[in-house]
Protein backbone atom coordinates (compact mmCIF):
# COMPACT_ATOMS: atom_id res chain seq x y z
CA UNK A 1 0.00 0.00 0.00
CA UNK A 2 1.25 3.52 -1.09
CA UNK A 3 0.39 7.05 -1.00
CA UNK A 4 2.64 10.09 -1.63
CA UNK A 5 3.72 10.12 1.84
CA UNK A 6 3.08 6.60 3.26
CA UNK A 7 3.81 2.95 2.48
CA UNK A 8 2.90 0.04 4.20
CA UNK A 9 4.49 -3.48 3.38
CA UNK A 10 3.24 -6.52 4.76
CA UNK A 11 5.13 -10.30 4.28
CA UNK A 12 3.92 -13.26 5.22
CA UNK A 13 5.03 -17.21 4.81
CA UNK A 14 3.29 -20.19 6.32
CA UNK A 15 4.70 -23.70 6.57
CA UNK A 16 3.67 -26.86 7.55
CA UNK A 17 4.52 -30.17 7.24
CA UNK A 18 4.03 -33.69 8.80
CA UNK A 19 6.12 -36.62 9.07
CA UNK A 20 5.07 -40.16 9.36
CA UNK A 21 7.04 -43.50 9.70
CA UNK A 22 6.03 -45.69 7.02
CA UNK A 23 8.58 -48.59 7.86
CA UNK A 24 11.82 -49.06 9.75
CA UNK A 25 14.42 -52.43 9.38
CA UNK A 26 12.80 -55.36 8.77
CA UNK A 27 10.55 -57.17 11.73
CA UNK A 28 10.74 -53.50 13.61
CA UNK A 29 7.99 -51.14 14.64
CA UNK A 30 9.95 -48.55 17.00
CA UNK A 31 13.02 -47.40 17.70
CA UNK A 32 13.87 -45.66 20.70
CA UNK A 33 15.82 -42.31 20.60
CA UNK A 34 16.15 -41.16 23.50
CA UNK A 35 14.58 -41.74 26.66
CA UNK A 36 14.47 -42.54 30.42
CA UNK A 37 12.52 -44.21 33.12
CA UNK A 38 9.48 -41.88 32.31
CA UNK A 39 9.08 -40.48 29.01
CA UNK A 40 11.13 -41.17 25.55
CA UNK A 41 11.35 -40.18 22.10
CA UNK A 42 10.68 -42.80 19.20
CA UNK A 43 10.30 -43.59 15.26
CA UNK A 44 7.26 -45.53 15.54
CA UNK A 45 5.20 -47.42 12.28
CA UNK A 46 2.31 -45.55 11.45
CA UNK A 47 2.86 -42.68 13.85
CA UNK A 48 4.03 -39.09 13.46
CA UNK A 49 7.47 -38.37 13.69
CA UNK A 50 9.15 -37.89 16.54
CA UNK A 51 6.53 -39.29 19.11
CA UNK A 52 6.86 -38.48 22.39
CA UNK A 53 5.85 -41.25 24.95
CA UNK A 54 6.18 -41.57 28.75
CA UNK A 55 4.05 -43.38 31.73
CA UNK A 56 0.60 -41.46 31.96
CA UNK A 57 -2.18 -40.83 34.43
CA UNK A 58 -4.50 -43.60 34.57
CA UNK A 59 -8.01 -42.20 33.42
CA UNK A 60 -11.66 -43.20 33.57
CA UNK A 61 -13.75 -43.03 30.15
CA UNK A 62 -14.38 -39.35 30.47
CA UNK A 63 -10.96 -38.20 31.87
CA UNK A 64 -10.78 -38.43 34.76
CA UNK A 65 -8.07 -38.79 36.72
CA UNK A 66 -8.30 -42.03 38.98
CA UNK A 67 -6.73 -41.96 42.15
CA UNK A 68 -6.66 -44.80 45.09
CA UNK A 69 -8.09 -45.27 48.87
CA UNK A 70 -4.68 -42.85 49.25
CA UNK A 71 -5.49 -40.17 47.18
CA UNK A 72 -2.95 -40.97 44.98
CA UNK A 73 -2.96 -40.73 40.97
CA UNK A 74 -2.60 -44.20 39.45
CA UNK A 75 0.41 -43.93 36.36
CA UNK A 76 0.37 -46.46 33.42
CA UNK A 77 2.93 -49.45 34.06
CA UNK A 78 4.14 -48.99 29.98
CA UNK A 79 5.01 -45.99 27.78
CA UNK A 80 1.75 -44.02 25.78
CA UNK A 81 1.35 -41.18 23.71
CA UNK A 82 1.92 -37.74 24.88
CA UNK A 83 2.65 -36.34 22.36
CA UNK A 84 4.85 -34.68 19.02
CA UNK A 85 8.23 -32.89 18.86
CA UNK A 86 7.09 -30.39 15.56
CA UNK A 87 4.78 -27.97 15.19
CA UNK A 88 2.01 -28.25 12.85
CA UNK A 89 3.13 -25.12 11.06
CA UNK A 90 4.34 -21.81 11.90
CA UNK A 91 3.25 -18.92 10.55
CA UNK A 92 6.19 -15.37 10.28
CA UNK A 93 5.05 -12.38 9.62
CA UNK A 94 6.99 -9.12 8.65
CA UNK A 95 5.50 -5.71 8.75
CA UNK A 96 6.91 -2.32 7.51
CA UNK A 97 5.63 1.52 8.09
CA UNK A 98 6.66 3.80 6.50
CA UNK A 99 5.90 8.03 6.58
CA UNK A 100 7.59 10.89 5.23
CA UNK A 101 11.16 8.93 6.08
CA UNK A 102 10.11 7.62 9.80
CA UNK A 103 10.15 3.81 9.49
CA UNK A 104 9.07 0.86 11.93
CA UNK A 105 9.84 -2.63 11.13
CA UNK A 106 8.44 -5.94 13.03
CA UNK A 107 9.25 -8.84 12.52
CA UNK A 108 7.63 -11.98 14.49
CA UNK A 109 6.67 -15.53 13.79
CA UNK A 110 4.43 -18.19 15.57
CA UNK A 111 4.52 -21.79 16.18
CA UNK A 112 1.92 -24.17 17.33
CA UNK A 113 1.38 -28.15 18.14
CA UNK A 114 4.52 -29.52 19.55
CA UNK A 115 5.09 -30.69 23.06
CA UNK A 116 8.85 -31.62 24.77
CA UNK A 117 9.35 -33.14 27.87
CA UNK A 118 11.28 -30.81 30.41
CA UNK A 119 13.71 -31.86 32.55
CA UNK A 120 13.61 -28.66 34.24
CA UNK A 121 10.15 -29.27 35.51
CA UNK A 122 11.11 -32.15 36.59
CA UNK A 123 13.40 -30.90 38.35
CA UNK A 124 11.98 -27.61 40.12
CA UNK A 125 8.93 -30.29 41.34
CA UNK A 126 11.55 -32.26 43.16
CA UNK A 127 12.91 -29.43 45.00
CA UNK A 128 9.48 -27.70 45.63
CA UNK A 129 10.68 -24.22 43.23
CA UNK A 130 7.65 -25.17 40.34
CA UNK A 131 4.23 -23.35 40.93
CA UNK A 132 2.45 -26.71 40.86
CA UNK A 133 4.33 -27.65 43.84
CA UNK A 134 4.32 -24.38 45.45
CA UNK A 135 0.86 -23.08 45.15
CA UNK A 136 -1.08 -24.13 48.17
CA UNK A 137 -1.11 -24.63 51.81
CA UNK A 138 1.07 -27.82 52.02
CA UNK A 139 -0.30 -28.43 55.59
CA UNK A 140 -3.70 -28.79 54.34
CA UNK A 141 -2.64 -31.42 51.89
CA UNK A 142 -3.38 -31.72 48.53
CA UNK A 143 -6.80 -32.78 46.49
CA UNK A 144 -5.17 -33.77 42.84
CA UNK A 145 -7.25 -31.74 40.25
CA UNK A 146 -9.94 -33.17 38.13
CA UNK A 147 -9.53 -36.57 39.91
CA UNK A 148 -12.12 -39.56 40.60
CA UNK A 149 -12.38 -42.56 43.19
CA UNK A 150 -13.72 -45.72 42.89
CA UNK A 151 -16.54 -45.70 45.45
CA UNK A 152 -16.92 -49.55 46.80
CA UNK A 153 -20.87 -49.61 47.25
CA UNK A 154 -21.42 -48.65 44.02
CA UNK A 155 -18.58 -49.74 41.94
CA UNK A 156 -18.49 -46.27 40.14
CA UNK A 157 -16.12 -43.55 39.57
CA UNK A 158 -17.26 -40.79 42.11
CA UNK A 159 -15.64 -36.86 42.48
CA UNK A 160 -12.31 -37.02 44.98
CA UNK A 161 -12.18 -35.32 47.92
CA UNK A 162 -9.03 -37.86 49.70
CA UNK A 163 -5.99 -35.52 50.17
CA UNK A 164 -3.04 -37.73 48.35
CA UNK A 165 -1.59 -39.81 50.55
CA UNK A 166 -3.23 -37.84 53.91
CA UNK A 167 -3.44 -34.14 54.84
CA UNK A 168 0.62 -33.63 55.78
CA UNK A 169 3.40 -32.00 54.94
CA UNK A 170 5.43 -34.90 54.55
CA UNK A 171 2.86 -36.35 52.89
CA UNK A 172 2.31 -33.65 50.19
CA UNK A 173 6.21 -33.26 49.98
CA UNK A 174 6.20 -36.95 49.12
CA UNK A 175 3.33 -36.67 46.69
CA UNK A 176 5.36 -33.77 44.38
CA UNK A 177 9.08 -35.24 44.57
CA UNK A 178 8.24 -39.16 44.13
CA UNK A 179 4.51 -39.70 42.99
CA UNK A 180 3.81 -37.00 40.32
CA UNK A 181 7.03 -35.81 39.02
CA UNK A 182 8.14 -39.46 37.54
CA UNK A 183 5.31 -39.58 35.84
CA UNK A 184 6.10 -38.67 32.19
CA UNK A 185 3.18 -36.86 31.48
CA UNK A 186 3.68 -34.36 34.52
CA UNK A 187 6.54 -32.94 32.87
CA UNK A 188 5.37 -32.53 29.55
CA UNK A 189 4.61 -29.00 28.36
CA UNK A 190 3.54 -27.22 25.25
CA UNK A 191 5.76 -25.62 23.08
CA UNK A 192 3.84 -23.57 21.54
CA UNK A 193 5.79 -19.98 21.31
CA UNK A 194 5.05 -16.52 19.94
CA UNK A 195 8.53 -14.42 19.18
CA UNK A 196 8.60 -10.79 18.00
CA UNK A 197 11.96 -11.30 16.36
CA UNK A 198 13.05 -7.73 15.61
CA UNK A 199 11.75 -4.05 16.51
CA UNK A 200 13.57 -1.51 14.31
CA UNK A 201 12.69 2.31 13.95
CA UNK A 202 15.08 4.35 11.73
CA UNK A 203 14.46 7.95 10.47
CA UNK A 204 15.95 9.19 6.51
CA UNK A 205 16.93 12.54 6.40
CA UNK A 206 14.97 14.79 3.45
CA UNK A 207 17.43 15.47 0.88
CA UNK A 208 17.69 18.80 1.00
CA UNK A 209 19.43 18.57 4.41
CA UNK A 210 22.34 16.33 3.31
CA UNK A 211 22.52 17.54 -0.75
CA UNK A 212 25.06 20.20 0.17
CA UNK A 213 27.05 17.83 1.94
CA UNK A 214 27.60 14.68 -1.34
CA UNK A 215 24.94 12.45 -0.05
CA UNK A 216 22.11 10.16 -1.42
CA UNK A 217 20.86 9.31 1.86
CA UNK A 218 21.28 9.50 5.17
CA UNK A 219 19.61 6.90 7.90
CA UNK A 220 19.62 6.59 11.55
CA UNK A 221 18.32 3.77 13.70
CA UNK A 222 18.01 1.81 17.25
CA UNK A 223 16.66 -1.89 16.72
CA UNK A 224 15.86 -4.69 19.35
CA UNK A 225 16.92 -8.67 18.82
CA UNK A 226 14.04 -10.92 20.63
CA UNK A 227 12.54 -8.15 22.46
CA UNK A 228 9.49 -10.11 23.56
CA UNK A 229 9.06 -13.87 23.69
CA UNK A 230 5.45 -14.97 24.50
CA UNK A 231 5.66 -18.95 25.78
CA UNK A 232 2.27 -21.16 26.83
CA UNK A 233 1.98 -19.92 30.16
CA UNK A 234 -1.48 -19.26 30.33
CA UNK A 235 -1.30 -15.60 30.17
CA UNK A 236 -1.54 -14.33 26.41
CA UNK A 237 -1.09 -18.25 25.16
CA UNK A 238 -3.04 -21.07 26.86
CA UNK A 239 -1.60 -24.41 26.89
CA UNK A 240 -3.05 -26.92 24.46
CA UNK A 241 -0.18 -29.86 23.81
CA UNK A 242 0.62 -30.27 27.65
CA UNK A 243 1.48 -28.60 30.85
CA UNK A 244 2.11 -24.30 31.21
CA UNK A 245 5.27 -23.34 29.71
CA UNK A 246 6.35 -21.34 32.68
CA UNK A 247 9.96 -20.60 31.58
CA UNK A 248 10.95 -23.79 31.62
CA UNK A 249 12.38 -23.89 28.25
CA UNK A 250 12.57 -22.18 25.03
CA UNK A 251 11.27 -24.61 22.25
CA UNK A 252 13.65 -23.67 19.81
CA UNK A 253 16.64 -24.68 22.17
CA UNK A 254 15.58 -28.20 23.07
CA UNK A 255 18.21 -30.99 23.43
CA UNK A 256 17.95 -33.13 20.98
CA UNK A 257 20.44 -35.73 20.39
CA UNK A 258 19.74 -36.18 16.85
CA UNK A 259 16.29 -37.02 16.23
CA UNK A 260 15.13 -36.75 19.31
CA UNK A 261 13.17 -33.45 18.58
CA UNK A 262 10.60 -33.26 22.08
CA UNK A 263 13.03 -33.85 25.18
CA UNK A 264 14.63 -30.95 26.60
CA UNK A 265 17.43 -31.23 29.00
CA UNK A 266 18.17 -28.14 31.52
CA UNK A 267 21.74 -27.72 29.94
CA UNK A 268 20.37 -25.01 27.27
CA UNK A 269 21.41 -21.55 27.27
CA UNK A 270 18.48 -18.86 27.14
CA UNK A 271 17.59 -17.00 24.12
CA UNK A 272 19.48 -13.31 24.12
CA UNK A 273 17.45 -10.38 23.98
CA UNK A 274 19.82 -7.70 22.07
CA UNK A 275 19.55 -3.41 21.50
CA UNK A 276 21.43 -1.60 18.56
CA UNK A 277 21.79 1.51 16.45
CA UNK A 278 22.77 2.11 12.75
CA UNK A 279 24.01 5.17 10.78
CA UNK A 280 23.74 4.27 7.29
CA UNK A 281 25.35 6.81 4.19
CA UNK A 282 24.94 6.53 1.04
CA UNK A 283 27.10 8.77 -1.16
């Protein structure tokens, strides 16, 4: 769009893509990446590529999680589905102002679909740091969320009200660092992320001010790197593909060991945030 004094450019690109396993060596139907006690990353037959699995919450037809006479979550005895390491597209966009030689350029992109398992969740529930952990009256005990109990007289699924594993602190300390964080689909988060990759604002100088002294042009400019990095915390993005993304990682810096695209280790360094200036001539 263009007028005698403004123009306005707008860029956008869109990709997606999906990757199944068709077949792997002959009389196989996964192979394991990487994994651990909990949660792993495979090449399975007929899946998407990489698949995330890990031990999971038992569940009742509707959802539910089931807990026991304890209060405690019941966790699936083999590895199932959490999951996918790639987004199911990401969409950039790249817009440009510009009026009578004052110019502002953004430049963001946004990705959507994957989950990773985070080690650093993991981690922060053993020592009691993570919100989850952290968030109530640990004396009081702790009712897990959206769970059910089998009620004996009637052989149904009924709302819980049992604390797990009784109304105490050492009980509730037990519950976070044993119970829920080694199971795989605790620590399993959405890595969904919206990045405003660059801010820049520059201003030309009319000709007539820079003529008498041999120039074409004359540009200043300040510009920010990764000023703002929106995660799936539940503020502007809500979690979809797992748990809150509370800082625990940045999805573009997972460890990945190869293929193994969907575990993230807590050895990553954080993305930088940078601040500039240009002076540009042109004689």
């Amino acid at each position: 769009m263009k007028t005698n004094d403004f123009k306005w450019d707008l860029r956008t690109n869109y990709t997606t893509f999906k990757t199944k396993v068709i077949a792997l060596a002959e009389g196989a139907t996964s192979v394991n990446l990487l994994s651990n006690s909990e949660v792993g990353v495979f090449a399975e037959v007929g899946e998407q590529f990489p698949l995330i699995k890990g031990t999971a919450f038992v569940r009742d037809a509707e959802g539910h999680i089931i807990v026991n006479a304890n209060g405690t979550p019941q966790k699936t005895s083999t590895f199932e589905k959490l999951g996918k390491g790639t987004p199911d597209y990401i969409v950039g966009l790249t817009n440009s102002f510009d009026y009578k030689g004052l110019k502002l350029t953004v430049v963001a992109d946004y990705r959507t679909g994957a989950s990773t398992y985070s080690e650093m969740r993991r981690l922060m529930l053993f020592t009691g740091g993570d919100m989850d952990a952290a968030g109530f009256d640990r004396n009081q005990g702790i009712v897990v969320p959206n769970s059910v109990i089998l009620d004996p007289v009637t052989n149904t699924y009924v709302t819980n009200t049992t604390p797990a594993l009784g109304a105490s602190y050492a009980g509730v300390l037990n519950y976070f660092t044993t119970t829920y964080r080694t199971t795989g689909e605790a620590n399993i988060v959405d890595a969904a992320a919206l990045k405003i990759r660059e801010i820049s604002l520059s201003y030309s100088l009319p000709k007539k001010f820079i003529e008498k002294a041999g120039l074409e042009s004359f540009r200043i400019g300040v510009n920010a790197r990764n000023p703002f990095v929106f995660l799936a915390d539940g503020s502007l993005l809500k979690a979809k593909n797992g748990n809150e993304n509370r800082g625990y990682l940045d999805p573009e810096a997972a460890y990945s060991s190869g293929n193994a695209q969907g575990y993230t280790n807590i050895g990553q360094y954080p993305t930088t945030r940078t601040f500039g200036a240009s002076i540009n001539l042109t004689f």
